[in-house]
C-alpha atoms as a PDB file:
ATOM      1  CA  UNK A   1     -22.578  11.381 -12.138  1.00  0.00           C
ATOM      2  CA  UNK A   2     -20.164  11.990  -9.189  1.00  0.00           C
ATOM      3  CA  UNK A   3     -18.356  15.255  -8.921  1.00  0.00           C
ATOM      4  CA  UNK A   4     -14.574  15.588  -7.504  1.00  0.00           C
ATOM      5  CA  UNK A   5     -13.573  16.507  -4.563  1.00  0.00           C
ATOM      6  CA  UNK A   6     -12.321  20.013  -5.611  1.00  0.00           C
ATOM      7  CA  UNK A   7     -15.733  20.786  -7.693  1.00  0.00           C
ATOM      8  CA  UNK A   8     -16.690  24.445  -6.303  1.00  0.00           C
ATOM      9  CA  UNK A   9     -12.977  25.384  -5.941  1.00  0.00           C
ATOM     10  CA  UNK A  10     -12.055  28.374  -8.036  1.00  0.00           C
ATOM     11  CA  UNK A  11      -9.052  31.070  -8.480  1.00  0.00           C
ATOM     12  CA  UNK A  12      -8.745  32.535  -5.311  1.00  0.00           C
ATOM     13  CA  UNK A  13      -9.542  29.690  -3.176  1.00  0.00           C
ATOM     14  CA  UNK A  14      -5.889  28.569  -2.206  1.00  0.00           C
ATOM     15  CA  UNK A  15      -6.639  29.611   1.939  1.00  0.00           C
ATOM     16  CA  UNK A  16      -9.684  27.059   1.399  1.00  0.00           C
ATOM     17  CA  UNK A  17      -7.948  24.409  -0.440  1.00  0.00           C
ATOM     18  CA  UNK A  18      -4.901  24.422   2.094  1.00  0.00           C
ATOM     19  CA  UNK A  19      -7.277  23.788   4.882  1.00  0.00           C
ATOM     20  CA  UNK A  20      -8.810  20.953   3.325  1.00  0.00           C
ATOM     21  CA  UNK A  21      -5.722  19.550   3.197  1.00  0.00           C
ATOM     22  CA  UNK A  22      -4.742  20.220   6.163  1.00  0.00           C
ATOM     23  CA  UNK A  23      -7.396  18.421   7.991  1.00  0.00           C
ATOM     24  CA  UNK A  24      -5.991  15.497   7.545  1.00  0.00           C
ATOM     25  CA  UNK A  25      -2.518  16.244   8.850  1.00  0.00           C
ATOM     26  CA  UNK A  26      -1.142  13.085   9.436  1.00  0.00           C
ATOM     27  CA  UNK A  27       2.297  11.865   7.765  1.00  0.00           C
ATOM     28  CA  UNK A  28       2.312   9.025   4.837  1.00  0.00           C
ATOM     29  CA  UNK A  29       4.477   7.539   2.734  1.00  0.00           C
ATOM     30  CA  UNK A  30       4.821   5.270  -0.206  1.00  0.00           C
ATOM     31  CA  UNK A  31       6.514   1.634   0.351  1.00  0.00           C
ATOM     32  CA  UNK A  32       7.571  -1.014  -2.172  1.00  0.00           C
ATOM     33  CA  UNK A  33       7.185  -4.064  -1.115  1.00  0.00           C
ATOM     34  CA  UNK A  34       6.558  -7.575  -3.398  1.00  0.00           C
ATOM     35  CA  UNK A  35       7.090  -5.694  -6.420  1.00  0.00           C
ATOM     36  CA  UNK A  36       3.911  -3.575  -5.359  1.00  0.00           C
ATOM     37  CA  UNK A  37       3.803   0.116  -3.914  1.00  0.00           C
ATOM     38  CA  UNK A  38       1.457   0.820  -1.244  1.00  0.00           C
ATOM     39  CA  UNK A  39       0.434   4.867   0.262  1.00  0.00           C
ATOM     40  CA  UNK A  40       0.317   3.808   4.150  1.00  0.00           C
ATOM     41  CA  UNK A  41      -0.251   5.954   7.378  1.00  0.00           C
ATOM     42  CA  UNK A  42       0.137   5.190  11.123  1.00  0.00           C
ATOM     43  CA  UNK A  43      -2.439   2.956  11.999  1.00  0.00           C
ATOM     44  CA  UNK A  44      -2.955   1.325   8.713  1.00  0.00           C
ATOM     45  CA  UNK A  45      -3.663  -2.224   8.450  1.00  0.00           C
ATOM     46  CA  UNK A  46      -2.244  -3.747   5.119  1.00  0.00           C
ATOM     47  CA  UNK A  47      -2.489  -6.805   3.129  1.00  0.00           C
ATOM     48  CA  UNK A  48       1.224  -7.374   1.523  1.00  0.00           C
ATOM     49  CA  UNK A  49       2.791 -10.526  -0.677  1.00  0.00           C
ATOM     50  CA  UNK A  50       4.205 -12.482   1.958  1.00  0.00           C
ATOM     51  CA  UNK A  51       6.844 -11.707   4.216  1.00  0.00           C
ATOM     52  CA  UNK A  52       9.648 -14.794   5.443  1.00  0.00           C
ATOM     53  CA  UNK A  53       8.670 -13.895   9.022  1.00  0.00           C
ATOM     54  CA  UNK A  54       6.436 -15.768  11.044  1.00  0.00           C
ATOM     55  CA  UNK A  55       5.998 -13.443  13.702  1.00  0.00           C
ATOM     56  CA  UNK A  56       7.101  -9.794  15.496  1.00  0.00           C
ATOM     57  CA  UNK A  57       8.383  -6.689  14.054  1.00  0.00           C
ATOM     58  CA  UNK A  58       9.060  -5.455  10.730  1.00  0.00           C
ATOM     59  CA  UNK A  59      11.052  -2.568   9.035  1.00  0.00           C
ATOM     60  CA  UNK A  60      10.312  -1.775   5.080  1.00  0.00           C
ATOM     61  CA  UNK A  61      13.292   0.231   3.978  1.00  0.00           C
ATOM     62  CA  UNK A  62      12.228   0.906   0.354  1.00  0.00           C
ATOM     63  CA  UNK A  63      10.501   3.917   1.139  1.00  0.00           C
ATOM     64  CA  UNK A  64       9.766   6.039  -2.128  1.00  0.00           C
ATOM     65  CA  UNK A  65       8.110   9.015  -0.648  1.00  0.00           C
ATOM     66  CA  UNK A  66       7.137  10.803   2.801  1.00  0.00           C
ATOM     67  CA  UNK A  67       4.606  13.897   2.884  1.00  0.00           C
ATOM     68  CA  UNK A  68       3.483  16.153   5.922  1.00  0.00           C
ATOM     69  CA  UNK A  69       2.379  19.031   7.002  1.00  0.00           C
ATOM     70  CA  UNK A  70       5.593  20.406   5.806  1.00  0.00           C
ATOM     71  CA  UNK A  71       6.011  19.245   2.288  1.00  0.00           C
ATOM     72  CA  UNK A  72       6.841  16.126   0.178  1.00  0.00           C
ATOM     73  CA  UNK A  73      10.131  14.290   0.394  1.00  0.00           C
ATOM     74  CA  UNK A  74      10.343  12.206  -3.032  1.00  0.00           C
ATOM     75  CA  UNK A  75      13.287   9.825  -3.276  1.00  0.00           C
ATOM     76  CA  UNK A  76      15.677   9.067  -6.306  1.00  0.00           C
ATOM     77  CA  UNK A  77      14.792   6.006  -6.248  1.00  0.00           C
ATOM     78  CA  UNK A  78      14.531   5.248  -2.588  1.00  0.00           C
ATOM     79  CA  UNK A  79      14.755   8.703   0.520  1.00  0.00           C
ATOM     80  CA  UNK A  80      17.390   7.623   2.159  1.00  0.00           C
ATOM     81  CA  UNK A  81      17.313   7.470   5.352  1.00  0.00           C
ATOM     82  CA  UNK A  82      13.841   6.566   5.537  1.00  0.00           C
ATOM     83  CA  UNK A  83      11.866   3.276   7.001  1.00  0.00           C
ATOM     84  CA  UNK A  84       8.262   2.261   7.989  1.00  0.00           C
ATOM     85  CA  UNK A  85       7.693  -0.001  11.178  1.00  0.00           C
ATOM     86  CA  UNK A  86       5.637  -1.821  11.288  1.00  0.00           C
ATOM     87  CA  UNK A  87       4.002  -5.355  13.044  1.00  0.00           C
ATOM     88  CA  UNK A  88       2.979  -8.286  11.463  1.00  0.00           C
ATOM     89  CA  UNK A  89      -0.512  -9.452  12.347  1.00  0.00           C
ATOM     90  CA  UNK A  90      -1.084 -12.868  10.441  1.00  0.00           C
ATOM     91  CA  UNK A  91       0.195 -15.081   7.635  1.00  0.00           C
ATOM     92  CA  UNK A  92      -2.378 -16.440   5.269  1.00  0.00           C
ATOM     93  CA  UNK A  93      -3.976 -17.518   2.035  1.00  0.00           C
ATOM     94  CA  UNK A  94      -6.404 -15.308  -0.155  1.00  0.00           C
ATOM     95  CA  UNK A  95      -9.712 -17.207  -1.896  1.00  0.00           C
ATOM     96  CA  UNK A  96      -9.144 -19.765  -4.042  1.00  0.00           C
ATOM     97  CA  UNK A  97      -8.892 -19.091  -7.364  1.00  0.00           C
ATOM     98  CA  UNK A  98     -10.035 -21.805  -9.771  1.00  0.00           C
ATOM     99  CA  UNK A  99      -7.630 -22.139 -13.238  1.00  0.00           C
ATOM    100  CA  UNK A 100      -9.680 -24.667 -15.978  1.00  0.00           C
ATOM    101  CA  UNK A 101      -7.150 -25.113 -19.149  1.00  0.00           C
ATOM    102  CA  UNK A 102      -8.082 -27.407 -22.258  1.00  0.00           C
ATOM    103  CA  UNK A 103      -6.962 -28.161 -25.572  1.00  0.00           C
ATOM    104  CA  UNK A 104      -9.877 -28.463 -28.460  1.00  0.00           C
ATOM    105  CA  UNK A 105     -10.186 -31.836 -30.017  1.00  0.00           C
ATOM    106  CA  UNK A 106      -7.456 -33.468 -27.827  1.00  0.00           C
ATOM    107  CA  UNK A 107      -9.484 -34.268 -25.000  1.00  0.00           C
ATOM    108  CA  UNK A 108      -6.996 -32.805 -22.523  1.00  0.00           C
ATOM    109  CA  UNK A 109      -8.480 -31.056 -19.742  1.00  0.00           C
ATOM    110  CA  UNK A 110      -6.873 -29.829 -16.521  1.00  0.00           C
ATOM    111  CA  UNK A 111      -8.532 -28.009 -13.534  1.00  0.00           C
ATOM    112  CA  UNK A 112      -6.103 -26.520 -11.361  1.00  0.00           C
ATOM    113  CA  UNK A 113      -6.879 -23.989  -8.316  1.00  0.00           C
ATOM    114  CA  UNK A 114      -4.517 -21.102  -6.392  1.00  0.00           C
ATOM    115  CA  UNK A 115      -4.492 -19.672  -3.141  1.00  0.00           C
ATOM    116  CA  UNK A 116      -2.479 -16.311  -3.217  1.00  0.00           C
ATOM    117  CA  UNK A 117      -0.476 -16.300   0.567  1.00  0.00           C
ATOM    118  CA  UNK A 118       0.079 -13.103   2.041  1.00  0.00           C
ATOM    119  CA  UNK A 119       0.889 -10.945   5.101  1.00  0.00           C
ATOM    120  CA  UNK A 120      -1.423  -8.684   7.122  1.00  0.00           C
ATOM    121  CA  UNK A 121       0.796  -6.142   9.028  1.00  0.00           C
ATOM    122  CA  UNK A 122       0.047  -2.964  10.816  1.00  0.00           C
ATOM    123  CA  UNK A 123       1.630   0.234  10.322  1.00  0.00           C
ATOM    124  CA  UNK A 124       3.005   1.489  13.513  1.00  0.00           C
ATOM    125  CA  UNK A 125       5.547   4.820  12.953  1.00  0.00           C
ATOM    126  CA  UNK A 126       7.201   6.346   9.998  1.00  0.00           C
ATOM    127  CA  UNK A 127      10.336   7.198  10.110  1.00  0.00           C
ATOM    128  CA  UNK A 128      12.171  10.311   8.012  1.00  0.00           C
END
């Protein structure tokens, strides 16, 4: 059985716990983008429903929330103010997904397949 992260924390412990967090002291923030919210940092690379750009830069405005060193900014719905920059790295198609649909006693069968497109960008500064 896997223990949490936070297993031998106890009452007291807040110095410790604030450290831990603190190692990792780099800024993120949640996007919406395709219906679908995604926790990014600087460097990420992310697979996202696809974008109508073929090439170059790219700005996600609906930012939802930043957090730092300094705190969480939450927005109401969107912090205003705030974007994500980011590059897009390729355009493509997921696996193929295979769709079989019949109806009993009809002899109606159809096999149909899917290939999900998307975008693959990379993160490159966040904006507050």
């Amino acid at each position: 059985m896997k223990t949490g992260f936070f297993k031998f924390v106890t009452k007291g412990d807040d110095a410790r716990i604030s450290e831990i967090v603190k190692r990792g002291n780099k800024m993120y923030a949640i996007i919406e983008t395709g219906g679908k919210q995604y926790q990014v940092k600087e460097g990420d690379e992310i697979f996202v429903e696809k974008l109508g750009v073929e090439e170059g830069d790219v700005t996600f405005d609906k930012v939802l929330l930043i957090g730092n060193d300094s705190g969480i900014t939450a927005g109401a719905p969107y912090v205003s103010g705030a974007s994500v920059k980011a590059t897009l790295i390729k355009n493509g198609k997921g696996k193929k997904i295979s769709v079989f649909t019949y109806k009993p006693k009809k002899g109606e069968k159809v096999a149909k397949g899917h290939r999900q497109p998307y975008s693959k960008v990379k993160i490159e500064a966040i904006n507050a």
